[in-house]
Protein backbone atom coordinates (compact mmCIF):
# COMPACT_ATOMS: atom_id res chain seq x y z
CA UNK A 1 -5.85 84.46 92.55
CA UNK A 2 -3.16 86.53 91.33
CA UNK A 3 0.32 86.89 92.68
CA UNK A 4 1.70 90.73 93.37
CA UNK A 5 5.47 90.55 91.66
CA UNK A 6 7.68 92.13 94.52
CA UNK A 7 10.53 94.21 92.75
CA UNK A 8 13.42 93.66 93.46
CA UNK A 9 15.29 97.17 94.64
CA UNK A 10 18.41 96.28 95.10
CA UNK A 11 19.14 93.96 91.85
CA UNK A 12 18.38 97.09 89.71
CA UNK A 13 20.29 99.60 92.30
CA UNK A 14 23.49 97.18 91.56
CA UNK A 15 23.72 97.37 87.95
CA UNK A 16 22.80 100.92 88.30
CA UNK A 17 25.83 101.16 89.85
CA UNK A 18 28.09 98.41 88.09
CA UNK A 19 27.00 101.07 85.11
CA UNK A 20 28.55 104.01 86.89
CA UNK A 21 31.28 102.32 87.28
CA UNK A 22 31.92 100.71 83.92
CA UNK A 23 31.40 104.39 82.16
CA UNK A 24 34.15 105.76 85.03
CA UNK A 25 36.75 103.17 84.41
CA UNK A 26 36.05 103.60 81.07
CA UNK A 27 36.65 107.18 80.62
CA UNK A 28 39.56 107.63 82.51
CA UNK A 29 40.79 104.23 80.47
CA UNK A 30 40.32 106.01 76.98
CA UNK A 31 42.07 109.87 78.23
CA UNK A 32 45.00 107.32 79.37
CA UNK A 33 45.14 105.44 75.96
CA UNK A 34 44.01 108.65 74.17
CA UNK A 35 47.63 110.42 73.20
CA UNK A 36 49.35 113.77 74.67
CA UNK A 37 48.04 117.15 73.69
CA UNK A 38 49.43 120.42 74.73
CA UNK A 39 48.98 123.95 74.20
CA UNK A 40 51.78 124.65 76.41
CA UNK A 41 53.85 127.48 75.58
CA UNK A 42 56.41 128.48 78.08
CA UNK A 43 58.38 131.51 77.82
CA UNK A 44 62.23 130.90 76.73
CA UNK A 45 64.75 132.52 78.67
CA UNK A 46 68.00 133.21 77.88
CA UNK A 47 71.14 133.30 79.87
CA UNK A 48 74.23 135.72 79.14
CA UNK A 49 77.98 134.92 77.73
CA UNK A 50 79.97 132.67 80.18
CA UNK A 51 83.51 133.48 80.96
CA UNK A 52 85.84 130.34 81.32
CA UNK A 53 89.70 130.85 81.39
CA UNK A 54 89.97 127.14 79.64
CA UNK A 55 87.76 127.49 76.63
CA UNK A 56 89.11 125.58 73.82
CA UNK A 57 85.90 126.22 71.31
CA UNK A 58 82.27 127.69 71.14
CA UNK A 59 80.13 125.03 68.81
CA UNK A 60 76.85 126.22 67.64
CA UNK A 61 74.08 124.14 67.07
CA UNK A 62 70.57 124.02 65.84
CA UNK A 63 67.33 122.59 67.25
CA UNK A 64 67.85 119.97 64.77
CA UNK A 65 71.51 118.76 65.62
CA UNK A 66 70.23 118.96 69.14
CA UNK A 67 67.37 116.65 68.42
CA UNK A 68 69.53 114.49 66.63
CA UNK A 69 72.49 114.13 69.16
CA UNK A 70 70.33 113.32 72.33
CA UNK A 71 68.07 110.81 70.30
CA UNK A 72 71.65 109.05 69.74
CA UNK A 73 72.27 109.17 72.91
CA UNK A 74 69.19 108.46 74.62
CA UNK A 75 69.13 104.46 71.78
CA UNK A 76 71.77 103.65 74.80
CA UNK A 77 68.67 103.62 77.67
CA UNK A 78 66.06 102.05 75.49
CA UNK A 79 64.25 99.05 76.62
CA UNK A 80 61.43 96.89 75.51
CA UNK A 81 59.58 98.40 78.18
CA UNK A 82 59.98 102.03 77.51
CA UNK A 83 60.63 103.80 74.52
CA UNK A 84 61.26 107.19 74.29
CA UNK A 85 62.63 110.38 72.03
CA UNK A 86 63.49 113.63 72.57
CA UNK A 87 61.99 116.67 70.87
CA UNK A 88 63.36 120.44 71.13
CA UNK A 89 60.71 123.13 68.96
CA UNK A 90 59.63 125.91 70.86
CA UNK A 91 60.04 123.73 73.84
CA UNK A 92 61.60 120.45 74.90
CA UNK A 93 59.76 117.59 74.72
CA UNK A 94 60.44 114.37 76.03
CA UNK A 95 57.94 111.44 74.81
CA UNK A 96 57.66 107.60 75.14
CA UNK A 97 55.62 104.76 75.62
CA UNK A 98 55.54 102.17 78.61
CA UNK A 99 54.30 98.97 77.60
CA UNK A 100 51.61 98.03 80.49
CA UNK A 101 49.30 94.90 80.62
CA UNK A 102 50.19 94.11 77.12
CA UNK A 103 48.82 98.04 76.10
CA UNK A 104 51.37 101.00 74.90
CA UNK A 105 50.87 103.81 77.15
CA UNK A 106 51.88 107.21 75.79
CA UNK A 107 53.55 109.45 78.38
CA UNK A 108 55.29 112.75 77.91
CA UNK A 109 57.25 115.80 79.55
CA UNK A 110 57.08 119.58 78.34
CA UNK A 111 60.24 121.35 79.56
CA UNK A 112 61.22 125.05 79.42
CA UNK A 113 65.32 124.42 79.12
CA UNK A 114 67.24 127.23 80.63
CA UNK A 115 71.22 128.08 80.58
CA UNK A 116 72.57 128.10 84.09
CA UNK A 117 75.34 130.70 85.23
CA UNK A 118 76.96 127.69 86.20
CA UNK A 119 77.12 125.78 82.41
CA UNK A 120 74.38 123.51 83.85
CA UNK A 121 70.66 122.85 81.43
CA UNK A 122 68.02 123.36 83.96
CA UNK A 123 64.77 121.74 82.62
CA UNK A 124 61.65 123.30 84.33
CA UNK A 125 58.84 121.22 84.20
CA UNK A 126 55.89 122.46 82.50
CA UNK A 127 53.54 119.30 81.77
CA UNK A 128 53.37 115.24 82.78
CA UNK A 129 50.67 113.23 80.75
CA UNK A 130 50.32 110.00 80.57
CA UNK A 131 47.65 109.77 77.66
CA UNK A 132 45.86 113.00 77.95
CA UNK A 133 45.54 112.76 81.74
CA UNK A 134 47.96 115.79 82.86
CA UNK A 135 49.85 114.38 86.36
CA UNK A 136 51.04 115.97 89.24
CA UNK A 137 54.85 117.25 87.99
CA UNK A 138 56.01 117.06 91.92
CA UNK A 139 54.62 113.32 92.38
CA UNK A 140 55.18 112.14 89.10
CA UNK A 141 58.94 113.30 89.13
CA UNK A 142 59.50 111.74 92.47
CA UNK A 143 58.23 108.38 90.95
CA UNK A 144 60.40 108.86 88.29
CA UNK A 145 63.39 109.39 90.16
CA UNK A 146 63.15 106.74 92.45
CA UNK A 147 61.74 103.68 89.69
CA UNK A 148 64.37 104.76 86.83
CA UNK A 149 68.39 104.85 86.97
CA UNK A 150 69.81 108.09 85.30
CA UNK A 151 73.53 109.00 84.82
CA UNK A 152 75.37 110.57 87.94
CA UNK A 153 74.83 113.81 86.07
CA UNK A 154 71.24 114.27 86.09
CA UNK A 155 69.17 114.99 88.78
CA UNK A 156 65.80 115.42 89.77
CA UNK A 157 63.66 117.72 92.06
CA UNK A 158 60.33 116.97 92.09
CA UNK A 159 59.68 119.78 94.71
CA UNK A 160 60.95 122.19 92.67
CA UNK A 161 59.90 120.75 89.40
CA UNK A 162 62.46 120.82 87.69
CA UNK A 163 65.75 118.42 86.25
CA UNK A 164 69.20 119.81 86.01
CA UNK A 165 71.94 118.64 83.61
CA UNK A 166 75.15 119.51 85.22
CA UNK A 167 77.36 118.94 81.40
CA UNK A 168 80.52 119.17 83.26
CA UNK A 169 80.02 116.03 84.65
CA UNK A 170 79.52 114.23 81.47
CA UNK A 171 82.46 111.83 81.24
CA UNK A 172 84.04 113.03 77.63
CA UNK A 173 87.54 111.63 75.93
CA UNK A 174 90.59 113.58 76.17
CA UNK A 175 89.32 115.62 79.11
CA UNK A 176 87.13 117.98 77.50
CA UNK A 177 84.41 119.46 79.18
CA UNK A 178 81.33 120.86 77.57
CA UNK A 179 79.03 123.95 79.29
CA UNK A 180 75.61 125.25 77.78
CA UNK A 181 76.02 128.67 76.81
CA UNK A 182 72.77 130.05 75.45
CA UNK A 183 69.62 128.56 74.90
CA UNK A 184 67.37 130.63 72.27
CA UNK A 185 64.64 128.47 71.17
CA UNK A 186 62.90 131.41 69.82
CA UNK A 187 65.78 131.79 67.06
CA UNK A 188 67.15 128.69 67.25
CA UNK A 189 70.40 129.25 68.92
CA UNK A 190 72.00 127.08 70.72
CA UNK A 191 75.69 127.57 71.67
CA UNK A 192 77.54 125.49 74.04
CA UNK A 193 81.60 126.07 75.09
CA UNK A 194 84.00 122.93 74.91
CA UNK A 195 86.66 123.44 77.95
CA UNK A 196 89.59 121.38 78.30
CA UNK A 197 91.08 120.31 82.11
């Protein structure tokens, strides 16, 4: 007398769906490990001459110098946690890595810097990627502004997207003061005015 097998449904519907689950995990694992790739291309604006009574100097610099003087800068905030560099081509670019569960995560910020009327750097947010996974800007800068301490001179609106450097809050020797005067990533001009209280 032969038995009839009974399959068993449910065994097979469970690692049908341990499967699905595996392959999701796993792809949105690999775009977070993956690395950051853009095609952004924001538009550059550019802001017109300031007028300040107490200018002592105009210094003009290139994207270079730029890149240079805030990477100096920025070696003050590193961590073994986070690394990070700053980038300024046809945009700004702010990348980094956050070490998490023993893994290097690659995260970076596209940023469309502006010249205030004010002498301020306004940094609209154009992309947050962590891996190739593009974030919410709003949600992501809110996290970042309330996990992260950042001089009394920068702040962040995640609502509006955007950072703002106000430069004459920068604590400099001698009281000097420094305003951005043009941004022109296009042709690499950069010009900032050095006041004196």
């Amino acid at each position: 007398m032969s038995k009839d097998k009974k399959i068993n449904w449910w065994k097979y519907l469970f690692i049908a769906l341990l499967t699905i689950n595996i392959i999701f995990v796993g792809s949105i694992a690999g775009k977070i490990f993956m690395g950051y790739n853009s095609n952004v291309n924001p538009k550059i604006e550019e802001k017109h001459e300031l007028d300040v009574a107490n200018k002592v100097a105009k210094i003009e610099m290139t994207s270079s110098q730029v890149n240079n003087l805030v990477n100096s800068y920025l070696k003050d905030f590193q961590t073994s946690k986070m690394k990070y560099n700053f980038y300024l081509g046809d945009v700004a670019t702010f990348t980094g890595t956050y070490k998490f569960l023993f893994m290097n995560i690659p995260l970076s910020i596209t940023f469309t810097p502006l010249a205030m009327d004010n002498g301020d750097i306004e940094l609209k947010v154009e992309n947050i990627s962590a891996g190739s996974i593009n974030l919410p800007k709003d949600k992501a800068l809110d996290y970042i502004k309330s996990t992260y301490d950042f001089p009394s001179f920068v702040s962040i609106n995640g609502q509006k997207e955007k950072v703002t450097i106000a430069l004459a809050q920068m604590e400099l020797p001698n009281n000097f003061l420094v305003e951005v005067d043009q941004i022109d990533l296009k042709n690499e001009k950069l010009s900032f005015n050095l006041l004196q209280k």
